[in-house]
C-alpha atoms as a PDB file:
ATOM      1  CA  UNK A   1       0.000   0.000   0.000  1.00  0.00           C
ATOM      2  CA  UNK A   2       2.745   2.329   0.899  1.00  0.00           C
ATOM      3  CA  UNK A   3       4.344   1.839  -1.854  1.00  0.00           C
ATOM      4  CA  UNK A   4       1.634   1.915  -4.225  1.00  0.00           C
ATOM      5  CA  UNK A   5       1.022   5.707  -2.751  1.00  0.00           C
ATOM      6  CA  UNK A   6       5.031   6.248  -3.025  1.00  0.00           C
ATOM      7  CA  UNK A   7       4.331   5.399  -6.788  1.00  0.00           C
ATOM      8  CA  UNK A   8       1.758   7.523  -7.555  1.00  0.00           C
ATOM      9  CA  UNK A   9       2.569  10.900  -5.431  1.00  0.00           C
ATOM     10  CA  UNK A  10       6.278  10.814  -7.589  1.00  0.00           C
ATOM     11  CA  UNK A  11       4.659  10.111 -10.976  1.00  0.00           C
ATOM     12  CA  UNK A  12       2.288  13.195 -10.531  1.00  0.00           C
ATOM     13  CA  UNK A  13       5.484  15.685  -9.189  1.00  0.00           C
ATOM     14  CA  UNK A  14       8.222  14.168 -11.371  1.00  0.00           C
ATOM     15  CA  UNK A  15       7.387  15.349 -15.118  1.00  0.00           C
ATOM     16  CA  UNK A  16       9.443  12.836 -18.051  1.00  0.00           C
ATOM     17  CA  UNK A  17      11.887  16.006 -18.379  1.00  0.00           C
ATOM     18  CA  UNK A  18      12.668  16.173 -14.322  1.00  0.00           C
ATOM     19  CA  UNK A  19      13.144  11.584 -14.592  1.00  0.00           C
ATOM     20  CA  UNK A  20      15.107  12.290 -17.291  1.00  0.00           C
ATOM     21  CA  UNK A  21      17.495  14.577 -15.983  1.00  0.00           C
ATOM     22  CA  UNK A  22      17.694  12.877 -13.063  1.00  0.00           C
ATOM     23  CA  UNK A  23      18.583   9.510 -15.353  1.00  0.00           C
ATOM     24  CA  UNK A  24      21.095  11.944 -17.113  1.00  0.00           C
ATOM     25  CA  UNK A  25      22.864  12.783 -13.553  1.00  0.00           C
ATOM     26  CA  UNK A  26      23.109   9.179 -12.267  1.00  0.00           C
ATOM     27  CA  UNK A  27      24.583   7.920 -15.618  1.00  0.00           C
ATOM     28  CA  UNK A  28      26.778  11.066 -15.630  1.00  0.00           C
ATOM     29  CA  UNK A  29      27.983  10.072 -12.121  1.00  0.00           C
ATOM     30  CA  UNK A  30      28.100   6.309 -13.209  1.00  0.00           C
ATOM     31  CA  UNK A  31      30.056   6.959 -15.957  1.00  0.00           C
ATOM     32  CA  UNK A  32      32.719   9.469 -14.834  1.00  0.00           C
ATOM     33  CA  UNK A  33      33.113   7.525 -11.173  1.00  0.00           C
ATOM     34  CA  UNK A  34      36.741   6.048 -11.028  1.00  0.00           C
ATOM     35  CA  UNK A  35      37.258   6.336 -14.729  1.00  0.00           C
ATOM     36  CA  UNK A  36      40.743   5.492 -13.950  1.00  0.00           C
ATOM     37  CA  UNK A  37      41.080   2.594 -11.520  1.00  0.00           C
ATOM     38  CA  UNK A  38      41.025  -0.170 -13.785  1.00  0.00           C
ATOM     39  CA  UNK A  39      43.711  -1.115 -16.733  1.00  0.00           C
ATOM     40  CA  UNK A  40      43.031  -0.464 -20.323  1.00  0.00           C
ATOM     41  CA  UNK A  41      41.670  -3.577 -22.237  1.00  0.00           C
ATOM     42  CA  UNK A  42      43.114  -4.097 -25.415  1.00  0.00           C
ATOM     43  CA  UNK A  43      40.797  -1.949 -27.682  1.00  0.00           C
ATOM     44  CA  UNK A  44      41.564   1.059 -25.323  1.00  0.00           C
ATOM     45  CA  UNK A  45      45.423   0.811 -25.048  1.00  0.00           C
ATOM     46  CA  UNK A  46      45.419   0.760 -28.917  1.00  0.00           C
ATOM     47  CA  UNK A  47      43.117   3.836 -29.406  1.00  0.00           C
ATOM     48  CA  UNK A  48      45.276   5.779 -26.559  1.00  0.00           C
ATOM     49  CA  UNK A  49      48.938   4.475 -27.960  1.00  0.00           C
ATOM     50  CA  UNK A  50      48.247   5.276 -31.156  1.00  0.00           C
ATOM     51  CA  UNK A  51      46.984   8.463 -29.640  1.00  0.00           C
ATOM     52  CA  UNK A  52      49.892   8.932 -27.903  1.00  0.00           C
ATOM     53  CA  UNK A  53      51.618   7.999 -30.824  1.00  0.00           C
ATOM     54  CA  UNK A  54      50.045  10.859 -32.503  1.00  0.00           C
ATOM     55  CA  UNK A  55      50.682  13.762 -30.159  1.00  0.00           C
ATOM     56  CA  UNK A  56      54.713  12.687 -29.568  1.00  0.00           C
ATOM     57  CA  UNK A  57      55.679  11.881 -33.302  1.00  0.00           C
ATOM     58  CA  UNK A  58      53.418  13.691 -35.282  1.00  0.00           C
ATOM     59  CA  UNK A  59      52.019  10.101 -36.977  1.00  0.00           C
ATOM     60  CA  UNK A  60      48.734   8.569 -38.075  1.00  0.00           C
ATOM     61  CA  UNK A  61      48.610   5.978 -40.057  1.00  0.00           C
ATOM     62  CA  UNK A  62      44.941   4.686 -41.097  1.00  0.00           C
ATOM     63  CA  UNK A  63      44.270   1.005 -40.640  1.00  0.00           C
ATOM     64  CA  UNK A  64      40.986  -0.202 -41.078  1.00  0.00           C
ATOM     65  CA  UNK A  65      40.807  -2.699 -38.372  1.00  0.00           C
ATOM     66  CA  UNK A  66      41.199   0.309 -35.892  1.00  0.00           C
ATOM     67  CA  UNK A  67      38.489   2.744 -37.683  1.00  0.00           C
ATOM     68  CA  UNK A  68      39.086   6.454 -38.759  1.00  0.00           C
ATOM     69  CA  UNK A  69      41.166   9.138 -36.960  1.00  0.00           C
ATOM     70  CA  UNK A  70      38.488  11.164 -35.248  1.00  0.00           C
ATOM     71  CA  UNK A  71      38.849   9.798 -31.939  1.00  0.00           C
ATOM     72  CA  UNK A  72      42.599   9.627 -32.073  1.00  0.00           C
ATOM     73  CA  UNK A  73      43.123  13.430 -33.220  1.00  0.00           C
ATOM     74  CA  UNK A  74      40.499  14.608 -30.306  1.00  0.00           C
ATOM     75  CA  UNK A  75      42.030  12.516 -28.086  1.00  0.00           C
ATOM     76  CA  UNK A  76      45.939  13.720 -28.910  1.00  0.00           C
ATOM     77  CA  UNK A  77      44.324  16.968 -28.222  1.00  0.00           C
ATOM     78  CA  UNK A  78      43.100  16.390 -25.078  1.00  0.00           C
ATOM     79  CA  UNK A  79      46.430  14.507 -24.341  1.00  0.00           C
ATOM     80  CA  UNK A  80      48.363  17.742 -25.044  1.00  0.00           C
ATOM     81  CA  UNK A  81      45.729  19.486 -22.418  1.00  0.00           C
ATOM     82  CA  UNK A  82      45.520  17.329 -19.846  1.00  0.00           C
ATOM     83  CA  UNK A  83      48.756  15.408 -20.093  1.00  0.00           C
ATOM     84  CA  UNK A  84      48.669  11.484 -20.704  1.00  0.00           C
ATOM     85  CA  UNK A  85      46.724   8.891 -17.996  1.00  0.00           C
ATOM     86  CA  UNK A  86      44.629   6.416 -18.244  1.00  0.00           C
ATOM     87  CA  UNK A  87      41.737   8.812 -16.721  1.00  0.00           C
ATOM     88  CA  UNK A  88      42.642  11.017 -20.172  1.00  0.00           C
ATOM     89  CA  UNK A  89      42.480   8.508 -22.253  1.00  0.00           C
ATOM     90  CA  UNK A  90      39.032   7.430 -21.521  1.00  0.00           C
ATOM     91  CA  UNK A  91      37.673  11.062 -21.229  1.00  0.00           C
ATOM     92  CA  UNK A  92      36.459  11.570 -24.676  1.00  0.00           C
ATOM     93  CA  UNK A  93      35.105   7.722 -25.052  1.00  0.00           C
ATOM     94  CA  UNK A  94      32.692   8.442 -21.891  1.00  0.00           C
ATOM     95  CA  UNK A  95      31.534  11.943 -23.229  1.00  0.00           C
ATOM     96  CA  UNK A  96      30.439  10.375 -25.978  1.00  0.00           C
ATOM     97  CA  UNK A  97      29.261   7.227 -24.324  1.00  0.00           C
ATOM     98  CA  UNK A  98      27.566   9.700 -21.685  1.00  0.00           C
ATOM     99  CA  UNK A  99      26.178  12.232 -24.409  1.00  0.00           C
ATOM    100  CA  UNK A 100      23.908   9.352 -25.974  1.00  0.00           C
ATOM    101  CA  UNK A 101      21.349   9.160 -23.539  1.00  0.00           C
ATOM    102  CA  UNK A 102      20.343  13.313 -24.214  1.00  0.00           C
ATOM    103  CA  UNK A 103      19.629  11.902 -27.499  1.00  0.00           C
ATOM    104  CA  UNK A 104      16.384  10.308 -25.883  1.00  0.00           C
ATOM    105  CA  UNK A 105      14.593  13.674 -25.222  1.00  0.00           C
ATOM    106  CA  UNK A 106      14.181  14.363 -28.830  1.00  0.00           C
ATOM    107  CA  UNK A 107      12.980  11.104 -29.727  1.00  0.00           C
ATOM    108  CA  UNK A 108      10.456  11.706 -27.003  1.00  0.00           C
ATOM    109  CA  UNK A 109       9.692  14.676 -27.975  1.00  0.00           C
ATOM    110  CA  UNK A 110       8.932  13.137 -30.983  1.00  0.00           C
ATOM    111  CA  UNK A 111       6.078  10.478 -29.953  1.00  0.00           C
ATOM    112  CA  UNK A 112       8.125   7.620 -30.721  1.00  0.00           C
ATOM    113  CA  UNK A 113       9.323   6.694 -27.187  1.00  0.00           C
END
């Protein structure tokens, strides 16, 4: 019973904008939280080496098997910024990985969700 009323008083204060950006926040927090505790795996250590590789000796190569150069040049950049760490190597992978639930509201907006 309690919880039935607990259901009902937050679905008429929180609107789908106010759950969203609360959804936003947590996966925000979820996302960002000890970005840099754990090792690369092996997908990551090549983007950020040949990253690295990038900002120290001026190279890029394009391979195929490791996609096109946008995320290497951005993150080279942000290497040159914010020095070179595991935390800055996985900054613009989680912006982007964060940045994909906004793209919700729209389709809401829409009527398709």
């Amino acid at each position: 019973m309690k919880a039935a009323v607990f259901a009902a008083r937050a679905r008429e204060q929180l609107s789908f904008e106010g759950l969203f950006l609360l959804i936003l926040l947590v996966t925000i927090a979820l996302r960002f939280y000890a970005l840099d505790l754990k090792l690369f795996h092996h997908d990551e250590a090549i983007h950020a080496w040949f990253s690295y590789k990038l900002l120290t000796e001026g190279v890029y190569s394009y391979d195929p098997m490791y996609h096109g150069p946008f995320l290497y040049y951005v993150t080279a950049g942000i290497f040159s910024l914010l020095g070179d760490s595991d935390l800055v190597g996985r900054l613009i992978p989680a912006l982007l990985g964060t940045l994909i639930v906004p793209l919700l509201y729209p389709i809401y907006k829409l009527g398709y969700l």
